[in-house]
PDB file of N, CA and C in Angstrom:
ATOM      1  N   UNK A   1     290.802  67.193  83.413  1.00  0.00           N
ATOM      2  CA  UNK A   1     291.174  66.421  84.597  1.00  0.00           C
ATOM      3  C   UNK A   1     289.912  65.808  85.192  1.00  0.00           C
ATOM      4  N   UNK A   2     289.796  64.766  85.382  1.00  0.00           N
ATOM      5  CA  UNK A   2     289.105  63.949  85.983  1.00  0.00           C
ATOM      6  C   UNK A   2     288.204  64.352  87.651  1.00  0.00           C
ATOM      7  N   UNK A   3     286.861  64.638  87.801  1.00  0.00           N
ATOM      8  CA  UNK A   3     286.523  65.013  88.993  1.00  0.00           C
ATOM      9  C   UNK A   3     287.012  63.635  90.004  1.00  0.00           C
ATOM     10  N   UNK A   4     287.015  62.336  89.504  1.00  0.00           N
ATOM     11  CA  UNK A   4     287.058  61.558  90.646  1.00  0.00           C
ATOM     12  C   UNK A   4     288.062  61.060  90.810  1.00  0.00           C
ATOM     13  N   UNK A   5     288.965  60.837  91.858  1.00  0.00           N
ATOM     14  CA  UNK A   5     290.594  61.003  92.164  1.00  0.00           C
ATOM     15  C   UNK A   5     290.530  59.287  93.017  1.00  0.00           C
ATOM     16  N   UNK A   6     289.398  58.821  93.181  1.00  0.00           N
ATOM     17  CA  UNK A   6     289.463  57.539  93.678  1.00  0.00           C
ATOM     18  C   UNK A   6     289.343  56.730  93.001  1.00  0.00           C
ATOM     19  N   UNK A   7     290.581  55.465  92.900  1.00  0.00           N
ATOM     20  CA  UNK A   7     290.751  55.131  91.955  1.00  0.00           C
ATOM     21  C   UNK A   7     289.702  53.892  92.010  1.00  0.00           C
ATOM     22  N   UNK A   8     289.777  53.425  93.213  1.00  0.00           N
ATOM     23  CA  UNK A   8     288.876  52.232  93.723  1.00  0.00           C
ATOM     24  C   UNK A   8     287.216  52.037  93.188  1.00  0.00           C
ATOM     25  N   UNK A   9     287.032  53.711  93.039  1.00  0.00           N
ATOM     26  CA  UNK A   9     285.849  54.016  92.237  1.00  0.00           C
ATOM     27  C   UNK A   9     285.351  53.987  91.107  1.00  0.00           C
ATOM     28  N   UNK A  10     286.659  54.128  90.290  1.00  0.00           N
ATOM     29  CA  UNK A  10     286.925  54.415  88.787  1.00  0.00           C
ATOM     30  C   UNK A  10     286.865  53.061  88.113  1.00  0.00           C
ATOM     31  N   UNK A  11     286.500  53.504  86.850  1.00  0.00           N
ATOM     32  CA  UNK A  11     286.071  52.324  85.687  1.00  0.00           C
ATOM     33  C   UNK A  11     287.620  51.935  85.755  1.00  0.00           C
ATOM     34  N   UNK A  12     288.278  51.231  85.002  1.00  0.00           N
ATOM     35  CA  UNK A  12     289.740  50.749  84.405  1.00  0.00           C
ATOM     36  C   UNK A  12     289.433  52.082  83.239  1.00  0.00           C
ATOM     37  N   UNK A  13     289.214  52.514  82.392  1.00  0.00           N
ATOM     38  CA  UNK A  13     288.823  52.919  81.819  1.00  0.00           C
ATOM     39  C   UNK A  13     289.546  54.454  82.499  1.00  0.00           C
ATOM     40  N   UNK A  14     288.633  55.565  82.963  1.00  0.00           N
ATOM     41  CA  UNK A  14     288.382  56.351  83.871  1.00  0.00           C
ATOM     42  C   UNK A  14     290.015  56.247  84.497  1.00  0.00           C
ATOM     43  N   UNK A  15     290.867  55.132  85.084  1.00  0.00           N
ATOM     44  CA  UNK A  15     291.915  55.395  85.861  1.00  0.00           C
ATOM     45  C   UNK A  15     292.970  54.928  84.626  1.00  0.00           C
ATOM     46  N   UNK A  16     292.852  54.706  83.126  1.00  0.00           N
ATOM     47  CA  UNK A  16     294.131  55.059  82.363  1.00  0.00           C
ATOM     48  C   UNK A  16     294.020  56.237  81.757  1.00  0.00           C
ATOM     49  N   UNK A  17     292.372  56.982  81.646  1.00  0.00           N
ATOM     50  CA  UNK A  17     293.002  58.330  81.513  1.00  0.00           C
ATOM     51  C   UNK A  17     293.037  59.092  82.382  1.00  0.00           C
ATOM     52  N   UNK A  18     293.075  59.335  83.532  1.00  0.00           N
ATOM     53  CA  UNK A  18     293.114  59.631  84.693  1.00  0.00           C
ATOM     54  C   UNK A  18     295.283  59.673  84.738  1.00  0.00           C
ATOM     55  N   UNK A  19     295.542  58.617  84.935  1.00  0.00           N
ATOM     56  CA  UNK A  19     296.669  58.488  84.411  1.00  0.00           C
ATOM     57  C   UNK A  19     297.788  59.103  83.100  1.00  0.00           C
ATOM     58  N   UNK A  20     297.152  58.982  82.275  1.00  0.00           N
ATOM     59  CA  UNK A  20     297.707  59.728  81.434  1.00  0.00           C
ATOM     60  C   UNK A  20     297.943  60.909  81.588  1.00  0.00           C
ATOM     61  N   UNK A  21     296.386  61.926  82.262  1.00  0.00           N
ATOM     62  CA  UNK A  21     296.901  63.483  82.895  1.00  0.00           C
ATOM     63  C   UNK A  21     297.430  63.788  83.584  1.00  0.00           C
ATOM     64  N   UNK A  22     298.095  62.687  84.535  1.00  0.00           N
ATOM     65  CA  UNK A  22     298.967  62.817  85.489  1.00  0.00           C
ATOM     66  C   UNK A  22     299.457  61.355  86.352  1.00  0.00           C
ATOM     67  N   UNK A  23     300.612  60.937  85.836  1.00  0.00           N
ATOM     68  CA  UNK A  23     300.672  59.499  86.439  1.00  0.00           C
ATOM     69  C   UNK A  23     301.610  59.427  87.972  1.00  0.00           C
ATOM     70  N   UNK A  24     300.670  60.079  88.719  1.00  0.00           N
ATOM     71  CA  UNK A  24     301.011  60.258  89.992  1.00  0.00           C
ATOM     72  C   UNK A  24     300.271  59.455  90.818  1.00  0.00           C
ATOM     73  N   UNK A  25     300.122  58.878  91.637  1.00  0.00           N
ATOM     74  CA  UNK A  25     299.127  58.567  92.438  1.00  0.00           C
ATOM     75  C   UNK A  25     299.491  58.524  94.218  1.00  0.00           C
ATOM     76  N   UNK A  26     298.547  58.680  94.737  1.00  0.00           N
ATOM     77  CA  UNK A  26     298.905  58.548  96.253  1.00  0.00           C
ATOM     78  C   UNK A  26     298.146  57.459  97.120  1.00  0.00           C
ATOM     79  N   UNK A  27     298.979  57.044  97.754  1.00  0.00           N
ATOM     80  CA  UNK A  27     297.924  55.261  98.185  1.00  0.00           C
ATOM     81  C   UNK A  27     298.019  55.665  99.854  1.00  0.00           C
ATOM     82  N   UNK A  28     296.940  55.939  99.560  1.00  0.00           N
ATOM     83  CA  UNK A  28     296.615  56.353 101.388  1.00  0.00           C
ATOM     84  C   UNK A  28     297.011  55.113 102.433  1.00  0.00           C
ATOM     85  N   UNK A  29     297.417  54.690 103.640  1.00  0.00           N
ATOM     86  CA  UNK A  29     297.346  53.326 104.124  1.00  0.00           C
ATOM     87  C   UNK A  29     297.023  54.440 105.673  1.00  0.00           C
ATOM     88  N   UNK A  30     296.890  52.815 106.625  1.00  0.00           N
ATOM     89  CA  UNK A  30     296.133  53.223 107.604  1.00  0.00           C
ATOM     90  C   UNK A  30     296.037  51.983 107.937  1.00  0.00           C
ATOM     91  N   UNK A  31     296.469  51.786 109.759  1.00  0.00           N
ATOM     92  CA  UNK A  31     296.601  50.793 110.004  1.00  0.00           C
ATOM     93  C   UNK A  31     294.823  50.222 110.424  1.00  0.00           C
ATOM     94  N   UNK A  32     294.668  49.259 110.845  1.00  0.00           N
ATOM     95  CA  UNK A  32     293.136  48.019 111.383  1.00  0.00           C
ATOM     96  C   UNK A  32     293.160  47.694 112.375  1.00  0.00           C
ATOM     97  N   UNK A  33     292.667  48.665 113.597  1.00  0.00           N
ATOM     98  CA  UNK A  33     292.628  47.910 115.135  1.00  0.00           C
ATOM     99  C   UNK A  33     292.043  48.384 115.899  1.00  0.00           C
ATOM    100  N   UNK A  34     291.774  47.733 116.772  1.00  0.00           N
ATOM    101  CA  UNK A  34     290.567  48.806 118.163  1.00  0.00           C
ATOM    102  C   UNK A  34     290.602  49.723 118.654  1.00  0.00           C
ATOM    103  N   UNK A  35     289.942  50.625 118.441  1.00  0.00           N
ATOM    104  CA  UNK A  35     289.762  51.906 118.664  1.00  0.00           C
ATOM    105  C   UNK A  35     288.771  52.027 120.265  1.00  0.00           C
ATOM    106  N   UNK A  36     288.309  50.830 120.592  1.00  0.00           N
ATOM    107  CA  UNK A  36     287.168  50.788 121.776  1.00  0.00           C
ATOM    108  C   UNK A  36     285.777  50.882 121.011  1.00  0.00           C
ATOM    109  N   UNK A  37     284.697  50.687 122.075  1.00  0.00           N
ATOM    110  CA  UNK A  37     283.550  50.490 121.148  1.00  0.00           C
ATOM    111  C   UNK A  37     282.941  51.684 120.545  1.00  0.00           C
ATOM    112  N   UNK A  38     283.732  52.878 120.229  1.00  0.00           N
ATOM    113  CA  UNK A  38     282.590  53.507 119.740  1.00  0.00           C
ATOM    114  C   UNK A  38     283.065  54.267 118.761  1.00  0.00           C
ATOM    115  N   UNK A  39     284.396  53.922 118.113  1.00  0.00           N
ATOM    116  CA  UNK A  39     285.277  54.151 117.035  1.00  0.00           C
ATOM    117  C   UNK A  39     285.123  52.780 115.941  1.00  0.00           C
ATOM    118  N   UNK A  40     284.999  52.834 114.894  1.00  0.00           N
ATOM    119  CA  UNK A  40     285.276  51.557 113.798  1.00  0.00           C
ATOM    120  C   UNK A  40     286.847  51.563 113.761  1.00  0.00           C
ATOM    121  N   UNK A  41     287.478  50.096 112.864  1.00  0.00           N
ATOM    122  CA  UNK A  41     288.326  49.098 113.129  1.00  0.00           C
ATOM    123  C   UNK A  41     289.043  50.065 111.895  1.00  0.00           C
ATOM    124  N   UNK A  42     288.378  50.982 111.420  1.00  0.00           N
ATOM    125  CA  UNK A  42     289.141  51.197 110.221  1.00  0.00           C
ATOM    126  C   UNK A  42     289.272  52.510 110.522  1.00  0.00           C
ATOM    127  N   UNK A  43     289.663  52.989 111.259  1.00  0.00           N
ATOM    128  CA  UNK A  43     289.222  54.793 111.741  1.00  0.00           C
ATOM    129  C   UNK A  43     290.901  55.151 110.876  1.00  0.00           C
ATOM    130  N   UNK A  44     291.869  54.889 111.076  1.00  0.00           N
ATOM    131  CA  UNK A  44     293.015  55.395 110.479  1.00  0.00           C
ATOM    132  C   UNK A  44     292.916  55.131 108.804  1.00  0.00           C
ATOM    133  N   UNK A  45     292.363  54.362 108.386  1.00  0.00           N
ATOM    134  CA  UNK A  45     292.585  53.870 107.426  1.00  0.00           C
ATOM    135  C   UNK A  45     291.592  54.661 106.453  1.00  0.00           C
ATOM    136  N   UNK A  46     290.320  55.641 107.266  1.00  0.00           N
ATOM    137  CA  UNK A  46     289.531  56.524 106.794  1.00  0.00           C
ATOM    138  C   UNK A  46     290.021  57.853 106.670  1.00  0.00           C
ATOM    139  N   UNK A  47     290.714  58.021 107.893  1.00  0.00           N
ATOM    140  CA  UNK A  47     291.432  59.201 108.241  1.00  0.00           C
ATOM    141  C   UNK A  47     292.682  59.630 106.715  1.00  0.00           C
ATOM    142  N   UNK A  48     293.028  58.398 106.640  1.00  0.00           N
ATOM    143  CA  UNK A  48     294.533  58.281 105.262  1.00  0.00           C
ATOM    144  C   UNK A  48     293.651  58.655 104.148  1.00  0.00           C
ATOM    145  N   UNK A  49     292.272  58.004 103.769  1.00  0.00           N
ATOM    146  CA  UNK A  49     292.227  58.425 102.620  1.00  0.00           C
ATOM    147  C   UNK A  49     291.128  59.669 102.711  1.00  0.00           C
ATOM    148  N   UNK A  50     290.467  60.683 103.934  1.00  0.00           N
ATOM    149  CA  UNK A  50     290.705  62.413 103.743  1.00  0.00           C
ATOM    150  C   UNK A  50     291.414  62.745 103.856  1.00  0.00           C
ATOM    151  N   UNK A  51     292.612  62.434 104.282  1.00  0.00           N
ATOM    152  CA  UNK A  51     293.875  63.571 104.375  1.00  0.00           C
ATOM    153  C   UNK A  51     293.922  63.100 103.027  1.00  0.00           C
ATOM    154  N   UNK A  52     294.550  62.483 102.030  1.00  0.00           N
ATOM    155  CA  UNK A  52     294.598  62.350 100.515  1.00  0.00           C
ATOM    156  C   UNK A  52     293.886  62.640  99.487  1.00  0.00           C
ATOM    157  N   UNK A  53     292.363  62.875  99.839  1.00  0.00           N
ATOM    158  CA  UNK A  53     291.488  64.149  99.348  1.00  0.00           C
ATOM    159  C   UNK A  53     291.588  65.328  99.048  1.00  0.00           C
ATOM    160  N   UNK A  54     292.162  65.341 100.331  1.00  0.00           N
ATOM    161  CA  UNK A  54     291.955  67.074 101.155  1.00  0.00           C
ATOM    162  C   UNK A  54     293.623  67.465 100.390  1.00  0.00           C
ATOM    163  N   UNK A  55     294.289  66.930 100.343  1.00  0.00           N
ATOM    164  CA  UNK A  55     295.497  67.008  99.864  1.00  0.00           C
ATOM    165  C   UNK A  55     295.470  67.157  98.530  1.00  0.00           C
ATOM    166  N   UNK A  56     294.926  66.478  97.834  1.00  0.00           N
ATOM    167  CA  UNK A  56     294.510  66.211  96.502  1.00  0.00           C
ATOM    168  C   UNK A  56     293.489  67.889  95.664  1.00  0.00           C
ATOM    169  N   UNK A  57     292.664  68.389  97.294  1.00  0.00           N
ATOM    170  CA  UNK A  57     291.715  69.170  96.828  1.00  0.00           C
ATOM    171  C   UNK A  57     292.629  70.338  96.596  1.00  0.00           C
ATOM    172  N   UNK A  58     293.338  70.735  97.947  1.00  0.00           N
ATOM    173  CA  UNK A  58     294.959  71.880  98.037  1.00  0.00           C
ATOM    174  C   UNK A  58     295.590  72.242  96.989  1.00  0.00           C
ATOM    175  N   UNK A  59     295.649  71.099  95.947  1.00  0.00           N
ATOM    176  CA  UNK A  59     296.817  71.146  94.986  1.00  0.00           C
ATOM    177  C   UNK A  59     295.993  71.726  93.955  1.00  0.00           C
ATOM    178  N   UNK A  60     295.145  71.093  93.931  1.00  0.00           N
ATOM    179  CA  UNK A  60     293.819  71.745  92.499  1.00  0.00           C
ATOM    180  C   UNK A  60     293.820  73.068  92.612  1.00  0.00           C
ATOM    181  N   UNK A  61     293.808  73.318  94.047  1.00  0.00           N
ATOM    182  CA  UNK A  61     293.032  74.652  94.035  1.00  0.00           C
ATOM    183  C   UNK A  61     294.348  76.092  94.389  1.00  0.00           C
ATOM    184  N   UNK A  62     295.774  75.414  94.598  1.00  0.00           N
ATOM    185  CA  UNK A  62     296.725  75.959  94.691  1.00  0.00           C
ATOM    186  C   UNK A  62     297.276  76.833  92.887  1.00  0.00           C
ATOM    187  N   UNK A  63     296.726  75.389  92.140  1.00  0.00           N
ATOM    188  CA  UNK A  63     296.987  75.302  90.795  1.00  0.00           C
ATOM    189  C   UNK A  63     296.314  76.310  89.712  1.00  0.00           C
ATOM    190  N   UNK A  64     295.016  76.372  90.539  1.00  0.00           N
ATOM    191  CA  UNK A  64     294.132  77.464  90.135  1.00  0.00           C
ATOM    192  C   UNK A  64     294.129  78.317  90.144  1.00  0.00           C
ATOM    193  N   UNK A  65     295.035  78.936  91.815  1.00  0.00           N
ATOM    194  CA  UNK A  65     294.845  80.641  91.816  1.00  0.00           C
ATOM    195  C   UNK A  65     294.195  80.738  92.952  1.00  0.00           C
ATOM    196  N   UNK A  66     293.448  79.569  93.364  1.00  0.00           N
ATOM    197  CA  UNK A  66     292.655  79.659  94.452  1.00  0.00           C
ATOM    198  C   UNK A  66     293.448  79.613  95.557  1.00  0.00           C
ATOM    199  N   UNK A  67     292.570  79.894  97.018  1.00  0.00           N
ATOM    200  CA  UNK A  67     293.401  79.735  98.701  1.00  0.00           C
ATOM    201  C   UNK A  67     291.726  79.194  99.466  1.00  0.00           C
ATOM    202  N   UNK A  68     292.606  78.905 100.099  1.00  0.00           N
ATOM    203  CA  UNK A  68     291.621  78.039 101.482  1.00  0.00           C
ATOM    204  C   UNK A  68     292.093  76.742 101.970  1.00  0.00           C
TER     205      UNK A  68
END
């Protein structure tokens, strides 16, 4: 299984076998708007893709035997 789960990151390459071990994917979204000045424009849209990490990390480690 593939350490890197972002696909945006991944070669084409890297995300068809990535795919093949599991053709699941999860598309984080997150809306674009003012947060005031001391938040960025993309704060939800950062937030979507750690929770889809962190979600991503759960399952690995559920799968394993592992807890936390």
């Amino acid at each position: 299984m593939a350490d890197n789960i972002v696909m945006s990151e991944m070669t084409w390459t890297e995300v068809d076998e990535a795919l093949k071990d599991r053709p699941v994917a999860i598309l984080p979204v997150g809306a674009t708007q003012a947060h005031g000045p001391h938040l960025p424009v993309s704060t939800h849209a950062v937030l979507a893709v750690e929770m889809s990490r962190r979600g991503v990390a759960s399952r690995r480690a559920g799968a394993h035997g592992q807890s936390g």
